[in-house]
Protein backbone atom coordinates (compact mmCIF):
# COMPACT_ATOMS: atom_id res chain seq x y z
CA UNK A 1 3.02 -18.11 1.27
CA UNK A 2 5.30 -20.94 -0.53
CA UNK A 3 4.64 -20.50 -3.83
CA UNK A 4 6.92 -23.12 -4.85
CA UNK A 5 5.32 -25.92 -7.56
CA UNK A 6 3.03 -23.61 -8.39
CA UNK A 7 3.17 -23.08 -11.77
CA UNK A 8 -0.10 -23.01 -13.48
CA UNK A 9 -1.44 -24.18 -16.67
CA UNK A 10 -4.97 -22.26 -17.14
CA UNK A 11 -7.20 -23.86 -19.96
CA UNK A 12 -10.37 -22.89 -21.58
CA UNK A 13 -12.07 -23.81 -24.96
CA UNK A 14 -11.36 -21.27 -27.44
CA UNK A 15 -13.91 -18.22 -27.39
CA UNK A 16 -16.41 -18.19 -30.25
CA UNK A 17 -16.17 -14.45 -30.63
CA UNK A 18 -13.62 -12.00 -29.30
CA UNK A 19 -16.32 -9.41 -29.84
CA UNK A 20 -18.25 -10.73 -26.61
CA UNK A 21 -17.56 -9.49 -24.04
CA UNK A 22 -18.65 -12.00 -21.22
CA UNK A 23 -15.56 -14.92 -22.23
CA UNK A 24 -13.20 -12.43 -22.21
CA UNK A 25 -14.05 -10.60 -18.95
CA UNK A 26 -14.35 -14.13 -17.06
CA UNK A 27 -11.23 -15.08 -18.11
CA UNK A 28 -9.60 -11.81 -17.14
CA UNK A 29 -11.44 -12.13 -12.76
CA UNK A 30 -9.84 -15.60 -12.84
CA UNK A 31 -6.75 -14.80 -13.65
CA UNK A 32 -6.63 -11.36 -11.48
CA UNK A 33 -7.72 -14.12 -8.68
CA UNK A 34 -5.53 -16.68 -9.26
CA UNK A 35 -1.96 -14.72 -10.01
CA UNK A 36 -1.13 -14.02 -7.07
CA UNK A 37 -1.31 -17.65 -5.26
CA UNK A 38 0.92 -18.99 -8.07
CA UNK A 39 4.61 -18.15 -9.77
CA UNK A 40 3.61 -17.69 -13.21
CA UNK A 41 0.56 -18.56 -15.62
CA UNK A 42 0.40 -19.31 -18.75
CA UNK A 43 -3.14 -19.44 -20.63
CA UNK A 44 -3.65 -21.77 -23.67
CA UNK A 45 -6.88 -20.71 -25.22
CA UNK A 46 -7.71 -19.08 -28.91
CA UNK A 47 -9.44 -15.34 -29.08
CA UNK A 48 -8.46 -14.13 -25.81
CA UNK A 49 -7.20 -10.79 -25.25
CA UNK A 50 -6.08 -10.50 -21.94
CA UNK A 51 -6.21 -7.31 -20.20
CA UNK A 52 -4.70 -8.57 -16.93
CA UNK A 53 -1.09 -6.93 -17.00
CA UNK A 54 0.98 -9.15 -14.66
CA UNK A 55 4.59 -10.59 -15.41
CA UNK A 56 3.13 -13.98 -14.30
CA UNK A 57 1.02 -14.18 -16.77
CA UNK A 58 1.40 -15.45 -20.60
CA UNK A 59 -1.05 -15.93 -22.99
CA UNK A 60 -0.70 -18.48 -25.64
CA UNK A 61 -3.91 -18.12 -28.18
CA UNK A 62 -4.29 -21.36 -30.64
CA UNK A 63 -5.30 -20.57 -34.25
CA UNK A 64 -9.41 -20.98 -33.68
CA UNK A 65 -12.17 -19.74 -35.83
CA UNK A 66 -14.36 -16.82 -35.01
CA UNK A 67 -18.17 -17.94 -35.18
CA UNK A 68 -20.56 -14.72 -35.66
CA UNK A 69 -23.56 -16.96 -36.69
CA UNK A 70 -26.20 -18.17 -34.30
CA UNK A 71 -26.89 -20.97 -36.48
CA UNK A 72 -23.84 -22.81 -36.42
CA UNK A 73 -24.79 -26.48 -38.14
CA UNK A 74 -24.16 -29.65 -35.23
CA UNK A 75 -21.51 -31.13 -38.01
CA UNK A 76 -19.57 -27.08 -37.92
CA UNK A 77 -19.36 -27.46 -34.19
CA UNK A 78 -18.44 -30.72 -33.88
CA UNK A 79 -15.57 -30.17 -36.25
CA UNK A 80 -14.91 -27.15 -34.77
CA UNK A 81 -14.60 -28.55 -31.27
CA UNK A 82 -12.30 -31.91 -32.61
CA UNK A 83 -9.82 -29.37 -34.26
CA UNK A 84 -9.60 -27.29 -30.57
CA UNK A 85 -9.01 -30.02 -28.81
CA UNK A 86 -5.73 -31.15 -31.15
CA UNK A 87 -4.59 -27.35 -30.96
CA UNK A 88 -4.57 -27.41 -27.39
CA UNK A 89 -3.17 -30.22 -27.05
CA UNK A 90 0.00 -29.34 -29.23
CA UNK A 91 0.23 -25.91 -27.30
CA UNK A 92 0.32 -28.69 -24.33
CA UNK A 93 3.08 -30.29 -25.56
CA UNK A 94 4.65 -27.12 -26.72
CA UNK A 95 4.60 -25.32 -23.67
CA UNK A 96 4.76 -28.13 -21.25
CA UNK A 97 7.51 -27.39 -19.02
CA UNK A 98 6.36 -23.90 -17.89
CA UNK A 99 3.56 -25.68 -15.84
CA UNK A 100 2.75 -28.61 -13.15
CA UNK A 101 -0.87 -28.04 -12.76
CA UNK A 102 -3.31 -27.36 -15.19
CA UNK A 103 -6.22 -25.39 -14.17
CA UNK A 104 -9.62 -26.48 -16.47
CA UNK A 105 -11.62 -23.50 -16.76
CA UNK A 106 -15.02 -22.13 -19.11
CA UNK A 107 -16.19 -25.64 -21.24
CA UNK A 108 -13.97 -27.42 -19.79
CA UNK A 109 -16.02 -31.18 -20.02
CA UNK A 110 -15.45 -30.31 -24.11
CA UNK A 111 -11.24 -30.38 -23.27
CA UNK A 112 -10.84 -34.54 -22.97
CA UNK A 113 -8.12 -34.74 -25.30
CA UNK A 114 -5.51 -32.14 -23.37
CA UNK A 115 -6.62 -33.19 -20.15
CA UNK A 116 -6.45 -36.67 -20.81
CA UNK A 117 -2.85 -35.75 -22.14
CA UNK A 118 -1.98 -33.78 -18.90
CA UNK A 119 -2.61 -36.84 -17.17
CA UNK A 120 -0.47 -39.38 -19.25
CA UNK A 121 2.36 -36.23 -18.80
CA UNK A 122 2.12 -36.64 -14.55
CA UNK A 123 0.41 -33.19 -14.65
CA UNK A 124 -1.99 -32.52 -11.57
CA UNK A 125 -5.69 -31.20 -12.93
CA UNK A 126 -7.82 -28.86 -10.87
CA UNK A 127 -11.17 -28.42 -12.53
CA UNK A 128 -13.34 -25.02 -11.76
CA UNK A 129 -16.90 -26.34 -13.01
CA UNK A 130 -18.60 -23.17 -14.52
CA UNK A 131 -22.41 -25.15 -14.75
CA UNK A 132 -23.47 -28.49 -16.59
CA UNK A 133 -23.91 -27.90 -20.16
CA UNK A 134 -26.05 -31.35 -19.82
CA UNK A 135 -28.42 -29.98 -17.62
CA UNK A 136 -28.64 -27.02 -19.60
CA UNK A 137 -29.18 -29.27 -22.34
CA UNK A 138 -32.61 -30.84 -20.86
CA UNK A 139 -34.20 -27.44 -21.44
CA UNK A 140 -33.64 -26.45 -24.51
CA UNK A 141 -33.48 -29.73 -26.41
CA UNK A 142 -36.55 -32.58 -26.46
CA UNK A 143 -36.65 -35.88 -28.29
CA UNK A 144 -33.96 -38.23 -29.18
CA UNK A 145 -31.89 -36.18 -30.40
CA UNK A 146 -31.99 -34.11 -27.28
CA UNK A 147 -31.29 -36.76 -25.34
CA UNK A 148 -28.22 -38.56 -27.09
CA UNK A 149 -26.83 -34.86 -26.80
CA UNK A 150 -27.73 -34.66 -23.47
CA UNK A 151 -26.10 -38.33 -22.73
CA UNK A 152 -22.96 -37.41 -24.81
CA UNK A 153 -22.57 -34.58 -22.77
CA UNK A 154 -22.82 -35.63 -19.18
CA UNK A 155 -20.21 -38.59 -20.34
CA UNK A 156 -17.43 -35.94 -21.27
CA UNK A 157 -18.40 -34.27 -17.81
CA UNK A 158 -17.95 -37.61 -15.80
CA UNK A 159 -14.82 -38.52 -18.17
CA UNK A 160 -13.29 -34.61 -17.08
CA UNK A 161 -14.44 -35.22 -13.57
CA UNK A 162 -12.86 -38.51 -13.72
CA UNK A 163 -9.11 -36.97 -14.59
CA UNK A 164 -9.02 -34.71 -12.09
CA UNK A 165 -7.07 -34.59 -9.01
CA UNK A 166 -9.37 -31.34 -7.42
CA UNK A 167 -12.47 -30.00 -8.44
CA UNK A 168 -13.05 -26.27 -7.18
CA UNK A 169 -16.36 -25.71 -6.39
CA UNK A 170 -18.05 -22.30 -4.91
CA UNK A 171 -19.97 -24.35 -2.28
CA UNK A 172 -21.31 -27.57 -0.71
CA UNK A 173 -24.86 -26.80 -2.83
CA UNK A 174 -22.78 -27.52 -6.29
CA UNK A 175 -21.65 -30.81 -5.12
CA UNK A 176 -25.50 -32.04 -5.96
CA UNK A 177 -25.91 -29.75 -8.13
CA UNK A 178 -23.08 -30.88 -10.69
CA UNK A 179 -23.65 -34.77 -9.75
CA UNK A 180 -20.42 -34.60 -8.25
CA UNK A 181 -21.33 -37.30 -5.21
CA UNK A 182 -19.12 -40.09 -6.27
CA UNK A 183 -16.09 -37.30 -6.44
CA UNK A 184 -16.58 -35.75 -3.10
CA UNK A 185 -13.14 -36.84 -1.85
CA UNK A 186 -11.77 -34.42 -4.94
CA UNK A 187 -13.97 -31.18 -3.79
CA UNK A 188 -12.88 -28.46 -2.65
CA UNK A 189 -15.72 -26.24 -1.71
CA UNK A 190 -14.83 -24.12 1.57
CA UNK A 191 -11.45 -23.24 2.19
CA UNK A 192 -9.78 -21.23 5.44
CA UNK A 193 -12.44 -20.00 8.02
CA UNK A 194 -14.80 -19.53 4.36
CA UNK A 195 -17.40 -22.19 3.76
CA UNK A 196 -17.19 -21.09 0.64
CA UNK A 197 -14.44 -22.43 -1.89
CA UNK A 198 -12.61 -20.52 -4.58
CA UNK A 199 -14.86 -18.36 -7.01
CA UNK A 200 -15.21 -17.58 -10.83
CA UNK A 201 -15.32 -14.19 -10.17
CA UNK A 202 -15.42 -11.70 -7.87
CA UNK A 203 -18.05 -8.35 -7.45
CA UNK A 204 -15.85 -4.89 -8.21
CA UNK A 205 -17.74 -3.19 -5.17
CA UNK A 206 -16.82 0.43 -5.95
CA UNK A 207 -18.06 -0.29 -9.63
CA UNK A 208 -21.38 -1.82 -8.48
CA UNK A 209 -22.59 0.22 -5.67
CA UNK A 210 -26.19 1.38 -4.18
CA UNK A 211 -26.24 4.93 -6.79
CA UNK A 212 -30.29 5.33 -6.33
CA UNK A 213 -31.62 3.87 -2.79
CA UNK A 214 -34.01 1.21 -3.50
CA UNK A 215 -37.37 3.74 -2.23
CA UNK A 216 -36.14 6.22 -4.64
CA UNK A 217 -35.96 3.85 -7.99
CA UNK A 218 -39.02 3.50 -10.27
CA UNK A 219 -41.30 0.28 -9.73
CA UNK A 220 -38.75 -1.73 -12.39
CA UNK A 221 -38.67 -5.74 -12.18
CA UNK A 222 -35.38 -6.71 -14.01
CA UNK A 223 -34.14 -9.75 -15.63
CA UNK A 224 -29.86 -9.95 -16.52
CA UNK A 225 -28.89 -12.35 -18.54
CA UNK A 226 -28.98 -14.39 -21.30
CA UNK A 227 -32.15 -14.96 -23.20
CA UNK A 228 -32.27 -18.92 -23.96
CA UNK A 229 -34.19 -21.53 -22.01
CA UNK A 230 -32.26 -22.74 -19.25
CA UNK A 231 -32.01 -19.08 -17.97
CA UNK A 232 -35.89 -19.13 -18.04
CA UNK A 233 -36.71 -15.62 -19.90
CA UNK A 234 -39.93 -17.46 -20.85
CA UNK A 235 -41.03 -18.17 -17.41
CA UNK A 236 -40.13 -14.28 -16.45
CA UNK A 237 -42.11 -13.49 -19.42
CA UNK A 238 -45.36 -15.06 -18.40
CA UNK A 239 -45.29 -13.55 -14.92
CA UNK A 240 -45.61 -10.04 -16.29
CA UNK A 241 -49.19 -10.50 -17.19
CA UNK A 242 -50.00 -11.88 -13.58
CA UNK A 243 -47.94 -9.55 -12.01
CA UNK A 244 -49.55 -6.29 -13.89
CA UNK A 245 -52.79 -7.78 -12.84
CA UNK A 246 -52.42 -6.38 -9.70
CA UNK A 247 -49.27 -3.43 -9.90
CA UNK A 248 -50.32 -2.25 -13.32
CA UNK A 249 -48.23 1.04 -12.53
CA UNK A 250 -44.86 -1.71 -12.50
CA UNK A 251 -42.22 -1.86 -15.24
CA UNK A 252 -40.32 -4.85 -16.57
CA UNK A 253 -36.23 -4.16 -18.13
CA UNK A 254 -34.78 -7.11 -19.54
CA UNK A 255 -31.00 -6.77 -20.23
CA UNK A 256 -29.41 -9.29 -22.53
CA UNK A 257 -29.40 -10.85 -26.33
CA UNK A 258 -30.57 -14.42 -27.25
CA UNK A 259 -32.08 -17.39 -29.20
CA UNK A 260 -35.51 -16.73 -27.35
CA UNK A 261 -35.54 -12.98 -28.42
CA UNK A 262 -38.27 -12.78 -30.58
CA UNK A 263 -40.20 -15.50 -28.93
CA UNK A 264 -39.84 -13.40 -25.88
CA UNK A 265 -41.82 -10.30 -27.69
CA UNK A 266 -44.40 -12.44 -29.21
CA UNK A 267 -45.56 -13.91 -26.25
CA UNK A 268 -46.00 -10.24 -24.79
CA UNK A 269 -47.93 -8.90 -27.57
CA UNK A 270 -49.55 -11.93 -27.50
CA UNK A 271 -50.66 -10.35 -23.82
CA UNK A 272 -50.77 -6.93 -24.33
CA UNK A 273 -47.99 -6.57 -22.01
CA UNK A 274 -45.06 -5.25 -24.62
CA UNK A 275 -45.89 -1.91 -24.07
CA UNK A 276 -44.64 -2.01 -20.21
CA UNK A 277 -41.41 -3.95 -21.37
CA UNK A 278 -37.85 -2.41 -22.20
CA UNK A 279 -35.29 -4.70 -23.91
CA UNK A 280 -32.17 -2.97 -23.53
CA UNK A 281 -30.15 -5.81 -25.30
CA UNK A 282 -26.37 -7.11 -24.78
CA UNK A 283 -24.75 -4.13 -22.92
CA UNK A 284 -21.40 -3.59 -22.37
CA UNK A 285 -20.69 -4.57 -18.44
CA UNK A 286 -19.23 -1.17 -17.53
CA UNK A 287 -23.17 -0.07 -17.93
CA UNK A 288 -24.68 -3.18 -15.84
CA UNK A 289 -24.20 -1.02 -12.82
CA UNK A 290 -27.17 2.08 -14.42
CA UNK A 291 -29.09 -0.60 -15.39
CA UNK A 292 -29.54 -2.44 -11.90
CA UNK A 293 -29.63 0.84 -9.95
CA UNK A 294 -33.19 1.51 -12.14
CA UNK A 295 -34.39 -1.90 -10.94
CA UNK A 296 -36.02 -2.53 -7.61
CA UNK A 297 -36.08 -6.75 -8.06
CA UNK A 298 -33.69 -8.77 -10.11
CA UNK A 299 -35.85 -11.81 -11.16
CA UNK A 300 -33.66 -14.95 -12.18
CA UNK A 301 -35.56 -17.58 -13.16
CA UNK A 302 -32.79 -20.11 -14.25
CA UNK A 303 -33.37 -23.81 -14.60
CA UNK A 304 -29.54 -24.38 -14.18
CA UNK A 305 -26.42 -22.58 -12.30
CA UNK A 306 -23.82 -22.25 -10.73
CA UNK A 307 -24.19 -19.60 -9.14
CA UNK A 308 -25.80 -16.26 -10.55
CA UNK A 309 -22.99 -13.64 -11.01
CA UNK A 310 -26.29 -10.98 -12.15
CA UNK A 311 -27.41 -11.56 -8.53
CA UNK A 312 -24.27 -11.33 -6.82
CA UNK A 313 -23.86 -7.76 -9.22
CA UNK A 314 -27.62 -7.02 -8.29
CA UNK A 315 -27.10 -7.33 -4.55
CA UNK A 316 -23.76 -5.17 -4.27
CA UNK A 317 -26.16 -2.71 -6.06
CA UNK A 318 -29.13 -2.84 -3.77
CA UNK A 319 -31.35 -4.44 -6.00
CA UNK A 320 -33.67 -6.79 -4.36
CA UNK A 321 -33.46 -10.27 -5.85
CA UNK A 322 -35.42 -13.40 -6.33
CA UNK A 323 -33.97 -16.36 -7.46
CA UNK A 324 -34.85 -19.82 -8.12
CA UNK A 325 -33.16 -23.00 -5.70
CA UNK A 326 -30.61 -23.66 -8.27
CA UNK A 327 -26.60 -24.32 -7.97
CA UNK A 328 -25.27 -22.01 -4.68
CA UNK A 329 -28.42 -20.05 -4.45
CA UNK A 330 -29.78 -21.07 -1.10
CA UNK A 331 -25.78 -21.08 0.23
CA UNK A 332 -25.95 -16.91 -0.80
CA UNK A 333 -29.45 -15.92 -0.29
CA UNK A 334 -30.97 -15.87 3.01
CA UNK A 335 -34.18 -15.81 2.04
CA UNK A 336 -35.62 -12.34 3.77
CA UNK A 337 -32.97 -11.32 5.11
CA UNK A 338 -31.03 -10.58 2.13
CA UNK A 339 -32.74 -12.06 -1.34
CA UNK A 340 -35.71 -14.17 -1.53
CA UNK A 341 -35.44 -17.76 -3.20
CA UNK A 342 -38.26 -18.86 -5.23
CA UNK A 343 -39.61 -22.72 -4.89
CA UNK A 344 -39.29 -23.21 -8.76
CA UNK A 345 -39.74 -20.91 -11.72
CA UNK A 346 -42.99 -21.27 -12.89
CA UNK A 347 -44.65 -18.22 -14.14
CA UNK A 348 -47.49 -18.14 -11.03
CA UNK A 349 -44.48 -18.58 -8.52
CA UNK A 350 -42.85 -16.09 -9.63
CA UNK A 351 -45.43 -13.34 -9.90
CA UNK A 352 -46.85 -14.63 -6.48
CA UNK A 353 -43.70 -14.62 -4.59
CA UNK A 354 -42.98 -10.75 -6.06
CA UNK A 355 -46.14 -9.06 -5.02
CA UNK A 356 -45.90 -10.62 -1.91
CA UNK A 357 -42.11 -9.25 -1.84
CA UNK A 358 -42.99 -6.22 -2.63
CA UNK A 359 -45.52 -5.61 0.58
CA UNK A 360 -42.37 -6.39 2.84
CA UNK A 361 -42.08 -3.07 4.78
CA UNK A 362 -38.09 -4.37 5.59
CA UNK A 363 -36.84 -4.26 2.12
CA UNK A 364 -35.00 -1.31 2.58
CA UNK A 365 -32.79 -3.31 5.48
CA UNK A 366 -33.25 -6.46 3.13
CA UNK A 367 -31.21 -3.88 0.45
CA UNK A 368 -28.34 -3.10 3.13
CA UNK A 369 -27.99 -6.25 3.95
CA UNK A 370 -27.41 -7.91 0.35
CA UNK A 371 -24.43 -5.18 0.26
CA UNK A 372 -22.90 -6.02 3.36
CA UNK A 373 -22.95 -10.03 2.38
CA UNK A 374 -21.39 -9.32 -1.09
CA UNK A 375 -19.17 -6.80 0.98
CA UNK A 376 -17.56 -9.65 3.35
CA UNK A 377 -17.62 -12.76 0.56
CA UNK A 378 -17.17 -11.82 -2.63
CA UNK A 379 -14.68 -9.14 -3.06
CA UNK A 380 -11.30 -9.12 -5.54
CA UNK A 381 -9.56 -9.61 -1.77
CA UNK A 382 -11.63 -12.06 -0.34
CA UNK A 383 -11.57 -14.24 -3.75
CA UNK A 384 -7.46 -13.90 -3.76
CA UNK A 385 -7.31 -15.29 -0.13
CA UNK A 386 -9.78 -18.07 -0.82
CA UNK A 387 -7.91 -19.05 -3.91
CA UNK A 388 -4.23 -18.50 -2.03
CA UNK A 389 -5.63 -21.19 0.58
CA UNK A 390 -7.13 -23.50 -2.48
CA UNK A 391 -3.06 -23.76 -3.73
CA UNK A 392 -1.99 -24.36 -0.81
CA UNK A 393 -4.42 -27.31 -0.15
CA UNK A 394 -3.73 -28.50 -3.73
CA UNK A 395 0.05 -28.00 -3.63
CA UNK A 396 0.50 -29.23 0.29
């Protein structure tokens, strides 16, 4: 492999909170991804702490505040956000010799200013799109002032989109997905004899392996993730009533911390259905593993993604999962052969779709399967060769 030119600028908008965990540990698959295709790396962010050790890799961390509060005023993190993007932009300038490309990373429609100044330096910009915080937008936020944020927001995605000389996508299903159409000449989204292009991250297989064999767990229905709106956690939450309806023996485990936490409970008290639900909370990663091994289905019910990295966990597990059509989910799932994809989230689809799931007499094969896909696409090896060929289309 020529690795020569390749010297890599990776960017991402200073974490909130070095306490959570999630920022830090996608920041740390990237880079274990990406090292190896390039010469050296240098990270400009603020509240990382890297656990990658590599002698390619440098982490410069800008002076950013730590947010602990969930309710952050609009004027805090709009200041907030205007005084990253200066900060980054003098580590730019400060540390612009030790890089030709600069790889845009988690938030990266919120880094205008730097990338804008990348360009006016000759730099070359590859963009990895983690989602579209404007389509996540459109379900949690209503009105005008939903919309003007909404509008704001899809303008610094096209303006980002705009600057860049690549954008790195998983596969063809995000091109739509993002509203990248009018960029396709700049997307990269399969790569060697992969349809798929390079990843965020990559499934530790030894980690998250089949522990409990899906006949021998407990009749658990999961849901992994965040608990805000464009996840849907309140669509999950009004299938439970249907679904007990007719498995009242079935339990529900929802694993993760959010704005729609309490809202969540309510509604199931509200439907006598709290008593059959667990909420384990924000758990550290390391224990994701237990928790999916005591799940039969994975659930996720998200309005918006990219592509679900609880269902790509889920699947190297054994768990059975059904997802909505959203982002790469119909480019992974098969749908009974190794997942099941749900025609929209809506509280009645998804409780219909599972109990007719869960007659399947195959989903024991359906289980084996999902391993053996995860197995041959989305392993630390597989991501480093996909990425390797994604430098050398970008540096060729």
């Amino acid at each position: 492999m020529n690795t020569r030119g390749r010297n890599v600028g990776l960017m991402v908008l200073p974490l909130r909170n070095p306490d959570v965990e999630s920022g830090q540990y996608f920041i740390d698959q990237i880079l274990e991804c990406v090292s190896p295709a390039v010469n050296h790396i240098v990270v400009v962010t603020g509240n990382y702490h890297s656990r990658v050790v590599s002698d390619k890799v440098e982490v410069v961390n800008v002076k950013a505040p730590i947010v602990r509060s969930k309710n952050e005023s609009t004027w805090s993190k709009a200041w907030r956000l205007f005084l990253a993007q200066f900060k980054l932009s003098a580590a730019v300038i400060a540390h612009r010799k030790e890089f030709e490309i600069l790889l845009l990373y988690l938030f990266a429609p919120y880094l205008v200013f730097p990338a804008t100044l990348c360009r006016l330096m000759g730099k070359r910009i590859v963009l990895v799109p983690t989602g579209s915080d404007s389509q996540s937008i459109g379900s949690m936020y209503t009105g005008v002032k939903g919309n003007i944020y909404r509008t704001t927001v899809r303008a610094f995605e096209v303006l980002v989109y705009s600057l860049s000389d690549y954008i790195v996508v998983v596969s063809d299903a995000m091109i739509s997905t993002l509203g990248l159409q009018k960029f396709r000449p700049k997307v990269i989204s399969g790569v060697g004899n992969s349809r798929l292009g390079g990843s965020v991250g990559y499934v530790d297989t030894d980690a998250f392996s089949i522990k409990r064999t899906w006949r021998d767990r407990a009749d658990v229905v999961g849901y992994l993730g965040r608990l805000s709106a464009e996840k849907g956690i309140l669509q999950f939450v009004g299938s439970i009533p249907l679904i007990l309806k007719c498995q009242p023996n079935a339990r529900f485990l929802i694993v993760g911390d959010g704005d729609l936490m309490a809202e969540a409970k309510s509604r199931l008290e509200d439907s006598n259905c709290l008593g059959n639900v667990e909420f384990a909370g924000l758990i550290p990663h390391d224990q994701v593993p237990e928790f999916l091994n005591r799940m039969k289905f994975l659930v996720v019910p998200s309005y918006t993604e990219v592509f679900a990295g609880a269902a790509l966990e889920a699947m190297s597990c054994g768990t059975v999962c059904l997802t909505a059509k959203v982002g790469a989910a119909e480019d992974f799932i098969v749908d009974g052969e190794n997942g099941f994809l749900l025609k929209d989230n809506a509280p009645s689809t998804i409780s219909s779709r599972l109990l007719q799931v869960w007659q399947d007499p195959t989903l024991e094969d359906v289980e084996i399967r999902a391993r053996s896909w995860i197995e041959s696409n989305f392993t630390k090896p597989r991501l480093i060769d996909r990425w390797i060929a994604v430098f050398d289309r970008v540096c060729g």
